[in-house]
PDB file of N, CA and C in Angstrom:
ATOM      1  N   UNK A   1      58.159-128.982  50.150  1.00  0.00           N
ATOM      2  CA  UNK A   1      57.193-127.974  49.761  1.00  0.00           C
ATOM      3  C   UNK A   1      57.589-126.591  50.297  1.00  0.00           C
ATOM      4  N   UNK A   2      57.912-126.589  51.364  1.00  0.00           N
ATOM      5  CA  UNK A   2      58.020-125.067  52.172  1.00  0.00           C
ATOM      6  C   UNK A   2      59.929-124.451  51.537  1.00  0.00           C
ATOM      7  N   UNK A   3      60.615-125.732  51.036  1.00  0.00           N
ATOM      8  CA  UNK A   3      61.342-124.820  50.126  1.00  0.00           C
ATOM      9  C   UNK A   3      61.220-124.501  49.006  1.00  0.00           C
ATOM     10  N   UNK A   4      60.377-125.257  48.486  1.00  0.00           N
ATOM     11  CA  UNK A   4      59.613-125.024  46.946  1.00  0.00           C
ATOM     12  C   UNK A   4      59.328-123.441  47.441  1.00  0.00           C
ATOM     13  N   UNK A   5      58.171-123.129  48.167  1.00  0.00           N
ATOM     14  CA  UNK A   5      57.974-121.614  47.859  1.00  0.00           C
ATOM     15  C   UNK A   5      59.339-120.848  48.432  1.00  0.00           C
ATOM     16  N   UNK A   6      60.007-120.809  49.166  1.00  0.00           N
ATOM     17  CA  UNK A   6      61.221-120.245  49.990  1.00  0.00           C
ATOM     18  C   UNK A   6      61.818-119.465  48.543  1.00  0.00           C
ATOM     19  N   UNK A   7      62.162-120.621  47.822  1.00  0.00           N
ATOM     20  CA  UNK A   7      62.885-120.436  46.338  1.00  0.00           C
ATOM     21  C   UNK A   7      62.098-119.357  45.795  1.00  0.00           C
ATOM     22  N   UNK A   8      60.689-120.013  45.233  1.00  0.00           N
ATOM     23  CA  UNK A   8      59.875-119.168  44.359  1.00  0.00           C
ATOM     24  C   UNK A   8      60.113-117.482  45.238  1.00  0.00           C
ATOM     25  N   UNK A   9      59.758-117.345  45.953  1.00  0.00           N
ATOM     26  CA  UNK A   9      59.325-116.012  46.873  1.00  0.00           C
ATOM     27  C   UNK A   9      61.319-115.274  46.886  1.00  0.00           C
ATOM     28  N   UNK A  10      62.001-116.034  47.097  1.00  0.00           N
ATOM     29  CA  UNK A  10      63.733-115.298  46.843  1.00  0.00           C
ATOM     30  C   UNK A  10      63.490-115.034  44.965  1.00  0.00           C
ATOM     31  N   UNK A  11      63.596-115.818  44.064  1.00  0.00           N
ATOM     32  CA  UNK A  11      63.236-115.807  42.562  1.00  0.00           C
ATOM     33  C   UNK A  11      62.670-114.607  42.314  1.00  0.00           C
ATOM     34  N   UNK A  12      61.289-114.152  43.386  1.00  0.00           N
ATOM     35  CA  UNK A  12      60.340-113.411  42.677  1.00  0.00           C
ATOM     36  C   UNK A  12      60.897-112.001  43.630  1.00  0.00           C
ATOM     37  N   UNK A  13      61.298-112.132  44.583  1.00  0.00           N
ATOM     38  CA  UNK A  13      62.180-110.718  44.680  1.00  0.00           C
ATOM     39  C   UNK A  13      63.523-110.126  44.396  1.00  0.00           C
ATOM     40  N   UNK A  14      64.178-111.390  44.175  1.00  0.00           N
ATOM     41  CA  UNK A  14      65.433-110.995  42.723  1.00  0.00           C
ATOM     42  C   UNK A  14      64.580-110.245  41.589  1.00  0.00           C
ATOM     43  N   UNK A  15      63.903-110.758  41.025  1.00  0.00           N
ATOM     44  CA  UNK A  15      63.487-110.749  39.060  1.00  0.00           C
ATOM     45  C   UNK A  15      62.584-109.102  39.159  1.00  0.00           C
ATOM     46  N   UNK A  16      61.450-109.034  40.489  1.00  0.00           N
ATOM     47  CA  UNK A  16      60.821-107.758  40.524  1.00  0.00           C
ATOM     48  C   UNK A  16      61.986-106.417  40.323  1.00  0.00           C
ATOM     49  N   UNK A  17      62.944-105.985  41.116  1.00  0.00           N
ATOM     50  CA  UNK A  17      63.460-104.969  40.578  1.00  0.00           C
ATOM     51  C   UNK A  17      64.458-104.636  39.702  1.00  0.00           C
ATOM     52  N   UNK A  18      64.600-106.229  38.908  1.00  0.00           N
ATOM     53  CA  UNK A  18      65.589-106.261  37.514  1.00  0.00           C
ATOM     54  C   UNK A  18      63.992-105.478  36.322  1.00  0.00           C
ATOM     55  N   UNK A  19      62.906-106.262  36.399  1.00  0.00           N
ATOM     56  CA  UNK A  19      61.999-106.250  35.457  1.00  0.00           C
ATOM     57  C   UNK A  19      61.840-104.376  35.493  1.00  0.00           C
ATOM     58  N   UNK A  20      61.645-104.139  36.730  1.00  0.00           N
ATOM     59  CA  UNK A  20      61.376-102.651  37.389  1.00  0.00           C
ATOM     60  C   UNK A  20      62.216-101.524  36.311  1.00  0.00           C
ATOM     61  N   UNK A  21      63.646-102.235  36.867  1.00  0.00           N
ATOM     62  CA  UNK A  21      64.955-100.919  36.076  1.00  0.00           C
ATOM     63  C   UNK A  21      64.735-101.018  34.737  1.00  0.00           C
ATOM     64  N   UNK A  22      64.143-102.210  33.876  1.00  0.00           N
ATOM     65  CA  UNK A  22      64.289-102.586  32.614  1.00  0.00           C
ATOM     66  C   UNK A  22      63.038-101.230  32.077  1.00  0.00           C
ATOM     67  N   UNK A  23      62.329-101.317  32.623  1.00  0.00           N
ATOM     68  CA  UNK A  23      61.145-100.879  31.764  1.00  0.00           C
ATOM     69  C   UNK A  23      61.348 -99.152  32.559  1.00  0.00           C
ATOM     70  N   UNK A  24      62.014 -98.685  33.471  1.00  0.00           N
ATOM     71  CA  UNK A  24      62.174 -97.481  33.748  1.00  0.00           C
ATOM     72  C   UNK A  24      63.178 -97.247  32.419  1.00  0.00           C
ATOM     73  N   UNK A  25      64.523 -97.825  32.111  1.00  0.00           N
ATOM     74  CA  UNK A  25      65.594 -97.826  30.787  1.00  0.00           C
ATOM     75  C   UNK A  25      64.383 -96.960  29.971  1.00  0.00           C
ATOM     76  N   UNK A  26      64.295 -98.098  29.785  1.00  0.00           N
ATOM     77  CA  UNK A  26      62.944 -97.751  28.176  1.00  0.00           C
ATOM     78  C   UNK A  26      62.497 -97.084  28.317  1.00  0.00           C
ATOM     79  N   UNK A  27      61.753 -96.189  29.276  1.00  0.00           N
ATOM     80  CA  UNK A  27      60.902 -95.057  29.087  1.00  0.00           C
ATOM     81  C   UNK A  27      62.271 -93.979  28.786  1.00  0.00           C
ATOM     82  N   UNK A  28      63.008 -93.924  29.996  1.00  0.00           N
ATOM     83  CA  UNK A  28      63.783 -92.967  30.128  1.00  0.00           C
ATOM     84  C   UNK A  28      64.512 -92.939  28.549  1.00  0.00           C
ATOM     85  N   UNK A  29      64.942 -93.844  27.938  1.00  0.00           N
ATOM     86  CA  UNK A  29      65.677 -93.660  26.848  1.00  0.00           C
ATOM     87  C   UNK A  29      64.130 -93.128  25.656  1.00  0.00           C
ATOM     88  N   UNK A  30      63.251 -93.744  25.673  1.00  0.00           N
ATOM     89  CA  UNK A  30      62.357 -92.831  24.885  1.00  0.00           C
ATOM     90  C   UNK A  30      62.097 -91.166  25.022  1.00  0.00           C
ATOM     91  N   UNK A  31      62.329 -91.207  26.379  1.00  0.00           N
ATOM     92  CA  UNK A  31      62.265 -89.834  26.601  1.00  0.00           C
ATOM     93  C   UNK A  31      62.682 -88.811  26.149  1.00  0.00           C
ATOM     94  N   UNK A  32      64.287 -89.220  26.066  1.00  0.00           N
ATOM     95  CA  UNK A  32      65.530 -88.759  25.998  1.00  0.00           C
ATOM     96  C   UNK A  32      65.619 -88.893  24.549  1.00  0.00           C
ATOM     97  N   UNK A  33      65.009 -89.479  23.598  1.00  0.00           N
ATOM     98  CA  UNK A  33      64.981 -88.918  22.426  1.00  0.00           C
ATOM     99  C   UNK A  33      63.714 -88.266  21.885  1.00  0.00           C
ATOM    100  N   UNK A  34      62.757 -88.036  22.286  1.00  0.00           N
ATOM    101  CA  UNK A  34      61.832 -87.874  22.220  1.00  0.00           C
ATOM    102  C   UNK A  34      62.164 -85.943  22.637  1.00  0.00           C
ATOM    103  N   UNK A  35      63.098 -85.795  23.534  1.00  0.00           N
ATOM    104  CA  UNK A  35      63.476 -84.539  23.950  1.00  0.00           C
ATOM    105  C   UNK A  35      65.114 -84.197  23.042  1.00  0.00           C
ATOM    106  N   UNK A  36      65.541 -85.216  22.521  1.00  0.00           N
ATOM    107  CA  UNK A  36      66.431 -84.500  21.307  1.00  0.00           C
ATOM    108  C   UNK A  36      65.618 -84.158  20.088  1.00  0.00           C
ATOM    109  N   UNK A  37      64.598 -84.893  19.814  1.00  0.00           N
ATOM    110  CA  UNK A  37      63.860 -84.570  18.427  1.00  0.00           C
ATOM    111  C   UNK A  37      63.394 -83.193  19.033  1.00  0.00           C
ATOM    112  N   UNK A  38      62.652 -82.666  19.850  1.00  0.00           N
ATOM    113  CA  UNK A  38      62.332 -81.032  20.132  1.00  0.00           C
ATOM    114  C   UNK A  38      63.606 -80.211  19.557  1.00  0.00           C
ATOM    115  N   UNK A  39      64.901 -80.379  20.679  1.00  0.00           N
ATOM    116  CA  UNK A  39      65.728 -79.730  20.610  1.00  0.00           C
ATOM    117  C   UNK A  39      65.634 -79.503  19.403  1.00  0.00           C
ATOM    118  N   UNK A  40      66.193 -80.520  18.278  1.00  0.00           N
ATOM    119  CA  UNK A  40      66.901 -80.330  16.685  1.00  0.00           C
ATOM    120  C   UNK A  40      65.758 -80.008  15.979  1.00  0.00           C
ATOM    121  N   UNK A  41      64.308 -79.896  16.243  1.00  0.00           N
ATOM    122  CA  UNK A  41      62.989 -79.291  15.962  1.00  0.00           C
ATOM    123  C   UNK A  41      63.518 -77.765  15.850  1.00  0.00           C
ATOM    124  N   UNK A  42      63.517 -77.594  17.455  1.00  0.00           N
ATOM    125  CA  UNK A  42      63.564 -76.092  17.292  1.00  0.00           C
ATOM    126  C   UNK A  42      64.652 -75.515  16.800  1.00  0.00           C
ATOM    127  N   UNK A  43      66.266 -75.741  16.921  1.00  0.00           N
ATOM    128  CA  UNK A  43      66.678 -75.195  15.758  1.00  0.00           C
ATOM    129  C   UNK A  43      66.819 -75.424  14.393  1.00  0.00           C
ATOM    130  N   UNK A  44      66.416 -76.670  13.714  1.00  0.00           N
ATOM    131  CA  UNK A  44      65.387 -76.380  12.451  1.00  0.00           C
ATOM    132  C   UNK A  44      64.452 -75.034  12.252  1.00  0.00           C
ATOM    133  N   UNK A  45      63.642 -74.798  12.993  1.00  0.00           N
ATOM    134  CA  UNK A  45      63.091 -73.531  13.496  1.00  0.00           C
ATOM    135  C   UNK A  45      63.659 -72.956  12.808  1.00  0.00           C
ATOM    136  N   UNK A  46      64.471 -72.042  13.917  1.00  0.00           N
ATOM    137  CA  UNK A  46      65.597 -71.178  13.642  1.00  0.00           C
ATOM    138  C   UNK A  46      66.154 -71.160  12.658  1.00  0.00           C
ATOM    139  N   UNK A  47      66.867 -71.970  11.826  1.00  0.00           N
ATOM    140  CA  UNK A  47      66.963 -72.127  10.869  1.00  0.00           C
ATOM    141  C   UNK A  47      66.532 -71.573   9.399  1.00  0.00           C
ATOM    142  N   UNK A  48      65.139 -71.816   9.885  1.00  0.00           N
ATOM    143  CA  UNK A  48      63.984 -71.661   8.859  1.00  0.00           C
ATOM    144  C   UNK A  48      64.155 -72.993   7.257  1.00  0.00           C
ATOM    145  N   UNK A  49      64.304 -74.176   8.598  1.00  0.00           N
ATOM    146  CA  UNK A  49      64.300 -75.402   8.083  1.00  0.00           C
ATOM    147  C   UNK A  49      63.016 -76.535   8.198  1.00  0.00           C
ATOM    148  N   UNK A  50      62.415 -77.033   7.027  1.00  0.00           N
ATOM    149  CA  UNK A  50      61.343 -77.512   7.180  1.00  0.00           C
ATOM    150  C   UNK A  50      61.376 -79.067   7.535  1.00  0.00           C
ATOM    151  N   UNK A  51      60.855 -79.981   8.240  1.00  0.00           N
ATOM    152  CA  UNK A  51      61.286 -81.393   8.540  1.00  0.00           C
ATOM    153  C   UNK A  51      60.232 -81.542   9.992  1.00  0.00           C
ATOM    154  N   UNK A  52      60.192 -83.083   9.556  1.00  0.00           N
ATOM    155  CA  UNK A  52      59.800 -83.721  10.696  1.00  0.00           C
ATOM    156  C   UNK A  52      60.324 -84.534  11.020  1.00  0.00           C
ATOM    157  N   UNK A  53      61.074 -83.927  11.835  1.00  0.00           N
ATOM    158  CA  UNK A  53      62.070 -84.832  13.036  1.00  0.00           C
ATOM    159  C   UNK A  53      62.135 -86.030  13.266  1.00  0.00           C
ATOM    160  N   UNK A  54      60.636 -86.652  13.401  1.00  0.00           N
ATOM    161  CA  UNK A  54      60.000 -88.228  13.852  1.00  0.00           C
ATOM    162  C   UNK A  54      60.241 -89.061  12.596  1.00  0.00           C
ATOM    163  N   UNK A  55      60.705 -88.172  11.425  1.00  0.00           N
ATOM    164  CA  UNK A  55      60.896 -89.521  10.585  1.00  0.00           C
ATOM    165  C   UNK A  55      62.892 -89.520  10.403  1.00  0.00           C
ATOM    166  N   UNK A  56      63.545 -89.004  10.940  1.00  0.00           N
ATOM    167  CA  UNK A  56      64.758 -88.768  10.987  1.00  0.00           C
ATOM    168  C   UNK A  56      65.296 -89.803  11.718  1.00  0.00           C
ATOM    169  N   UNK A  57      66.366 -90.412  11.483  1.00  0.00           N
ATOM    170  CA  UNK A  57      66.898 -91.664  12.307  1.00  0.00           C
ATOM    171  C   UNK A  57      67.860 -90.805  13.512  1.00  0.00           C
ATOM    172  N   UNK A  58      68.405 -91.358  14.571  1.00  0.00           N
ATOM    173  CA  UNK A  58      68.815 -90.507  15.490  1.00  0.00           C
ATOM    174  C   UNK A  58      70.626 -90.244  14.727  1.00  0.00           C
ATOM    175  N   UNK A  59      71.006 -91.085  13.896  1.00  0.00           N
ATOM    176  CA  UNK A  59      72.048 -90.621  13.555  1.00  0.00           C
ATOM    177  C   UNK A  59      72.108 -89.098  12.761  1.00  0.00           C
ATOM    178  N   UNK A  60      70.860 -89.072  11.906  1.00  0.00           N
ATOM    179  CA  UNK A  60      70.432 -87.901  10.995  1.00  0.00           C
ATOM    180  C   UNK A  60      70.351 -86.640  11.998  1.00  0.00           C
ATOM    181  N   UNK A  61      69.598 -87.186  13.356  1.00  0.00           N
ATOM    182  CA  UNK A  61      69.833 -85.915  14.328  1.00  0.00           C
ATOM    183  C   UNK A  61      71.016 -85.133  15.107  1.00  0.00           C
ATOM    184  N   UNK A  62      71.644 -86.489  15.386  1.00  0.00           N
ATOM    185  CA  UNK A  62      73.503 -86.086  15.586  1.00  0.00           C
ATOM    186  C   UNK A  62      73.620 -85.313  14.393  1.00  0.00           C
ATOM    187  N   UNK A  63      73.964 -85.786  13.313  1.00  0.00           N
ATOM    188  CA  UNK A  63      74.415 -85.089  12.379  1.00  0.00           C
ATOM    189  C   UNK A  63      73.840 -83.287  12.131  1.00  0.00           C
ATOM    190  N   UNK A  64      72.795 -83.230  12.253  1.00  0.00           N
ATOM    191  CA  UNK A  64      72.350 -82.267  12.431  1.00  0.00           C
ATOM    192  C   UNK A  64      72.854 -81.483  13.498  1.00  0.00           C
ATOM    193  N   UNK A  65      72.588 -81.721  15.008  1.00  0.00           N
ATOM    194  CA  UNK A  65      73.181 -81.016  15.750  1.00  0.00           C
ATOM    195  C   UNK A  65      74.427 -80.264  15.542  1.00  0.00           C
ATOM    196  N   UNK A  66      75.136 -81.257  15.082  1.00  0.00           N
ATOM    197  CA  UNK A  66      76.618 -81.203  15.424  1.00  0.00           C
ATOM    198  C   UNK A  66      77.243 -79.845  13.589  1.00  0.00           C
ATOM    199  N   UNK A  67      75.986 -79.662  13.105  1.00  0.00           N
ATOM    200  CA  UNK A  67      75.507 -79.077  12.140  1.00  0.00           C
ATOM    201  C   UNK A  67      75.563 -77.886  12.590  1.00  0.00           C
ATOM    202  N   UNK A  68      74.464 -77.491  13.140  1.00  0.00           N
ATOM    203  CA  UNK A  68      73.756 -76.305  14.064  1.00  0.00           C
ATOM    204  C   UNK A  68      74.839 -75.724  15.046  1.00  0.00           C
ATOM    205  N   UNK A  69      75.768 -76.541  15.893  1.00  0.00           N
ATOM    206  CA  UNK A  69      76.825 -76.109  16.919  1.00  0.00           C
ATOM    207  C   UNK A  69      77.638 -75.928  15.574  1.00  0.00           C
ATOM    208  N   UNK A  70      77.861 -76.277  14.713  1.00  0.00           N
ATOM    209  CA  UNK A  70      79.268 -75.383  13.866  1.00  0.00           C
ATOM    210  C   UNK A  70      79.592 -74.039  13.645  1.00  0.00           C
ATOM    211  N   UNK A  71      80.860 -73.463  12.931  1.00  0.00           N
ATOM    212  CA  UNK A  71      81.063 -72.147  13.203  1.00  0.00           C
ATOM    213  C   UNK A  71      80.924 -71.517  11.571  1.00  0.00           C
ATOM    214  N   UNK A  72      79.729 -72.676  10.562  1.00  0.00           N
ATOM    215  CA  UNK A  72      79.371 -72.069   9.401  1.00  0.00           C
ATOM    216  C   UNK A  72      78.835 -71.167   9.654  1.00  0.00           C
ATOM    217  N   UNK A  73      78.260 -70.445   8.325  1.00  0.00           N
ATOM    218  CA  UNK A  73      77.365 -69.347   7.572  1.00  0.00           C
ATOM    219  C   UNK A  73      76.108 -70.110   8.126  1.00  0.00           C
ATOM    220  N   UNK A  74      75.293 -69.426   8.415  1.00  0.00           N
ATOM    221  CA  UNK A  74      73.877 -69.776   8.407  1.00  0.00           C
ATOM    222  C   UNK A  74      73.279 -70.677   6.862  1.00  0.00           C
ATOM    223  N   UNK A  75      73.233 -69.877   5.916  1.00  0.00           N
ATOM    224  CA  UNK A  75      73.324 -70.840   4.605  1.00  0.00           C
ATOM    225  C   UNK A  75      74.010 -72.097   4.021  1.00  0.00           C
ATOM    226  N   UNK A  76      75.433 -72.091   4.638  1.00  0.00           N
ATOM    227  CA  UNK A  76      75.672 -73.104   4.590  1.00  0.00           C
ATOM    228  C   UNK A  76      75.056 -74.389   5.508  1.00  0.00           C
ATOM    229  N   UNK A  77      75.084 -73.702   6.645  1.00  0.00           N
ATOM    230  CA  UNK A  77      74.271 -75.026   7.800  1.00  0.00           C
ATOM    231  C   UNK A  77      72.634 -75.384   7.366  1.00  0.00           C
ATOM    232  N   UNK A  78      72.131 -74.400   6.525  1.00  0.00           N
ATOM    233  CA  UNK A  78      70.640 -74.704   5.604  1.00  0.00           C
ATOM    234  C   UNK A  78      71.208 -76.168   5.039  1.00  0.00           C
ATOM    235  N   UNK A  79      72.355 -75.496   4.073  1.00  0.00           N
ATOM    236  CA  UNK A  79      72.545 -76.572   2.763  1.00  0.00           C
ATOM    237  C   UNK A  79      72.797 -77.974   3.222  1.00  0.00           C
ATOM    238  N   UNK A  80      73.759 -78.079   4.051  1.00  0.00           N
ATOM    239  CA  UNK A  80      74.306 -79.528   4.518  1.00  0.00           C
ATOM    240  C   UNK A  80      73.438 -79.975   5.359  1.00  0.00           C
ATOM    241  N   UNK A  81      72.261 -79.601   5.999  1.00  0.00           N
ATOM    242  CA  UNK A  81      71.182 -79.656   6.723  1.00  0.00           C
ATOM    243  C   UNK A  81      70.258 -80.710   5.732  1.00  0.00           C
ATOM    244  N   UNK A  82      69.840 -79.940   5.033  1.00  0.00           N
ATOM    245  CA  UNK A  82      68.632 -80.093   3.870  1.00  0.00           C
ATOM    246  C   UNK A  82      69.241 -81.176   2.741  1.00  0.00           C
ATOM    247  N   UNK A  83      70.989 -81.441   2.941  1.00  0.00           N
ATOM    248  CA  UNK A  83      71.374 -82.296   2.060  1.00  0.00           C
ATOM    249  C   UNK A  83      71.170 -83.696   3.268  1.00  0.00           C
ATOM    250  N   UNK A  84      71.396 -83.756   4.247  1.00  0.00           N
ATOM    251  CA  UNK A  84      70.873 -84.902   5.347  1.00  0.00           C
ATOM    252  C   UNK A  84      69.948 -85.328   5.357  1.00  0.00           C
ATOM    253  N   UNK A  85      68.357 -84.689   4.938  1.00  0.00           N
ATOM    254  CA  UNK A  85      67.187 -84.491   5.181  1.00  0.00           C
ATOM    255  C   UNK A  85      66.700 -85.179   4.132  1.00  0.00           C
ATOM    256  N   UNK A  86      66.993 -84.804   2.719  1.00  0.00           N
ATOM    257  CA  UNK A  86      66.873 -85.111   1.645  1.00  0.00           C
ATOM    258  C   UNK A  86      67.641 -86.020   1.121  1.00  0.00           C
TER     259      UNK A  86
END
């Protein structure tokens, strides 16, 4: 009996700060897109591009970014923007 709990009580302080990091991951990675959709929000903005971000898959937002950092025309980064979007 007294190694029955010995076990349980080692078990249950292994598993507590695996369960811990797991569910910190998850927030933190929600976060972290949750704060790229702003970013590619606001230069949409700028832009004077219309969209809601939250229905954009995160590849659509790479793509975008990497849109916005290019060394196009402003009109062109509209077009290939709005051709992603659409």
């Amino acid at each position: 009996m007294k190694r029955t709990i010995i076990a349980l009580a080692t078990a249950a302080t292994f598993a507590a700060p695996a369960a811990f990091a797991e569910a910190h991951v998850e927030m933190t990675m929600g976060e972290g897109l949750t704060m790229f959709e702003s970013l590619v929000s606001n230069e949409l903005d700028q832009l004077g591009v219309e969209a809601d971000v939250t229905t954009l898959t995160l590849g659509q937002l790479a793509q975008i970014k990497d849109i916005v950092e290019g060394d196009e025309t402003t009109s062109v980064k509209k077009e290939n923007i709005e051709a992603i979007i659409n």
